[in-house]
Protein backbone atom coordinates (compact mmCIF):
# COMPACT_ATOMS: atom_id res chain seq x y z
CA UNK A 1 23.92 0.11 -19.32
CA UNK A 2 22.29 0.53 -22.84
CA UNK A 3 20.77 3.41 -24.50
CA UNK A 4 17.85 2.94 -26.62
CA UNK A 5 16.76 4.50 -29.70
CA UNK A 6 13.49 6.14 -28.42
CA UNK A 7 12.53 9.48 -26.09
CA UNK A 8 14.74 9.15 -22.47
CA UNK A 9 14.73 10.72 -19.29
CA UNK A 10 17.67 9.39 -18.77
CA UNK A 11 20.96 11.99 -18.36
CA UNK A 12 20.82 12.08 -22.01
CA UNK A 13 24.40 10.91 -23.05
CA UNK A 14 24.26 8.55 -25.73
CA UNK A 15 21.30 10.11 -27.83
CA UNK A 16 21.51 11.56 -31.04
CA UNK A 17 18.83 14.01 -30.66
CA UNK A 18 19.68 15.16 -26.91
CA UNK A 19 16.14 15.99 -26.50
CA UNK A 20 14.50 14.33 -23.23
CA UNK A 21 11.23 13.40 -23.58
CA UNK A 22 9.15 14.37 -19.60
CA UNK A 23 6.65 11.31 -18.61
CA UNK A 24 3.73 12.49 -16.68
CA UNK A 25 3.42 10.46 -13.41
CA UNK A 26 0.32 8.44 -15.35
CA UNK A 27 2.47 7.57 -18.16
CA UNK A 28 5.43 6.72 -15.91
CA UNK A 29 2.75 4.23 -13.87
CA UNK A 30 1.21 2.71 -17.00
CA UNK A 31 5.15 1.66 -18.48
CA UNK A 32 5.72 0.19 -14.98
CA UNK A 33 3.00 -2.18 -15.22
CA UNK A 34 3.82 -3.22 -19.24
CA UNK A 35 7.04 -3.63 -17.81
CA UNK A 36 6.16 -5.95 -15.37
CA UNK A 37 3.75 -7.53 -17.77
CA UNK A 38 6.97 -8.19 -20.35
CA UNK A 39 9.24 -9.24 -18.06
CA UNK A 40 6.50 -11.69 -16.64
CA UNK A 41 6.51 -13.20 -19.71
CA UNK A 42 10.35 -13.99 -19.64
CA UNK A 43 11.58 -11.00 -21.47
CA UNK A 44 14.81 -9.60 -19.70
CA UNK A 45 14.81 -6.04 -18.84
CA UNK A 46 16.99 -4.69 -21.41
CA UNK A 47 14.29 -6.27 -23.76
CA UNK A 48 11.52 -4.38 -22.00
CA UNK A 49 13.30 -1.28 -21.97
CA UNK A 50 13.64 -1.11 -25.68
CA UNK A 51 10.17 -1.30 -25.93
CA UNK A 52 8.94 1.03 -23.48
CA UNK A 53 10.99 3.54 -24.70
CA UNK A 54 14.17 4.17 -21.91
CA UNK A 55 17.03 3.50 -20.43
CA UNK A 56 17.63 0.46 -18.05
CA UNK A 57 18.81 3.26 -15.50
CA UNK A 58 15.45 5.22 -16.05
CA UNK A 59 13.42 1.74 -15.64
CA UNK A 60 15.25 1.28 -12.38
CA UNK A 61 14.67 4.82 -10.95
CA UNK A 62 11.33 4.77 -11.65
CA UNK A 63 10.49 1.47 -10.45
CA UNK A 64 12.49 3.12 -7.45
CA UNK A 65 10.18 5.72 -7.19
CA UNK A 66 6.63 5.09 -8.54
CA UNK A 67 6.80 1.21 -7.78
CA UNK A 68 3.51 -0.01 -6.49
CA UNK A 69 2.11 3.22 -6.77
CA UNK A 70 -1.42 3.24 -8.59
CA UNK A 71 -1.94 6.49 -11.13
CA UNK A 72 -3.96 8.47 -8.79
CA UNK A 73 -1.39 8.20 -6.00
CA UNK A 74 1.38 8.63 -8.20
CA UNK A 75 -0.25 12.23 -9.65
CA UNK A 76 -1.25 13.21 -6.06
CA UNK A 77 2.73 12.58 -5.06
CA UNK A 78 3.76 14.38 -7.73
CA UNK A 79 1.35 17.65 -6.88
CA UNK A 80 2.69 17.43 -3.24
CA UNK A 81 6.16 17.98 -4.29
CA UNK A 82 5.50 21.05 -6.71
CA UNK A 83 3.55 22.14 -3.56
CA UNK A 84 6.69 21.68 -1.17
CA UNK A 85 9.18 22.90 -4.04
CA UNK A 86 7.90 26.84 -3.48
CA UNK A 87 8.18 27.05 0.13
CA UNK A 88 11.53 24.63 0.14
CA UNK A 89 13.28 27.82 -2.63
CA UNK A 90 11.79 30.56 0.18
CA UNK A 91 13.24 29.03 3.47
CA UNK A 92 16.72 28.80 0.50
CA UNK A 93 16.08 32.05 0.08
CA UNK A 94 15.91 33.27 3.50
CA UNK A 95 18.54 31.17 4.57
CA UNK A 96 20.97 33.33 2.04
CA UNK A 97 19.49 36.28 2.72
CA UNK A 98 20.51 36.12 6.88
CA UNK A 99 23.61 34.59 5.73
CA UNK A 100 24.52 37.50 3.79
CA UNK A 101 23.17 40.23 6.91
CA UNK A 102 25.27 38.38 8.94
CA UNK A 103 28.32 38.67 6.57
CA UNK A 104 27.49 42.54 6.94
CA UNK A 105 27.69 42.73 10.44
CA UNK A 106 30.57 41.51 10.70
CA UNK A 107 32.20 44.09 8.89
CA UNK A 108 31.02 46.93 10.81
């Protein structure tokens, strides 16, 4: 796969910088559709890439995750999964924390 020039979200190997540039959900849905725009218009999508500003592997995950998605939905999908990420790190947390009582028993 080729690396482009401009900001990534890629894994960041091939960049000079290393600095990964974060697309909100709305930005991520409005380079979907010039994507598909280009690439309607017989570029390839290493072409389209380029332009956009990332990776082939980057176009692909996102098309993976926000394709067909309108703006709204795809801000409202992001906001659900900050919402699930707190209580998903407590049940983690709790998880350890018997884990680590039961350890103790044990020993006694």
């Amino acid at each position: 796969m080729s690396q482009s020039g401009g900001p990534s979200s890629g894994s960041g190997g091939g960049g000079t910088s290393g600095a990964r540039k974060r697309f909100t959900a709305e930005q991520i849905v409005n380079k979907l559709r010039q994507a598909e725009v280009l690439i309607a218009q017989g570029q390839t999508v290493a072409q389209v890439c380029r332009q956009i500003g990332v990776t082939d592997q980057t176009y692909y995950r996102w098309r993976k995750e926000y394709g067909g998605l309108k703006t709204d939905q795809a801000k409202r999908m992001k906001e659900l999964e900050r919402e699930n990420a707190r209580p998903k790190r407590l049940v983690a947390d709790l998880a350890l924390d018997k884990a680590i009582l039961t350890e103790a028993c044990r020993g006694n």
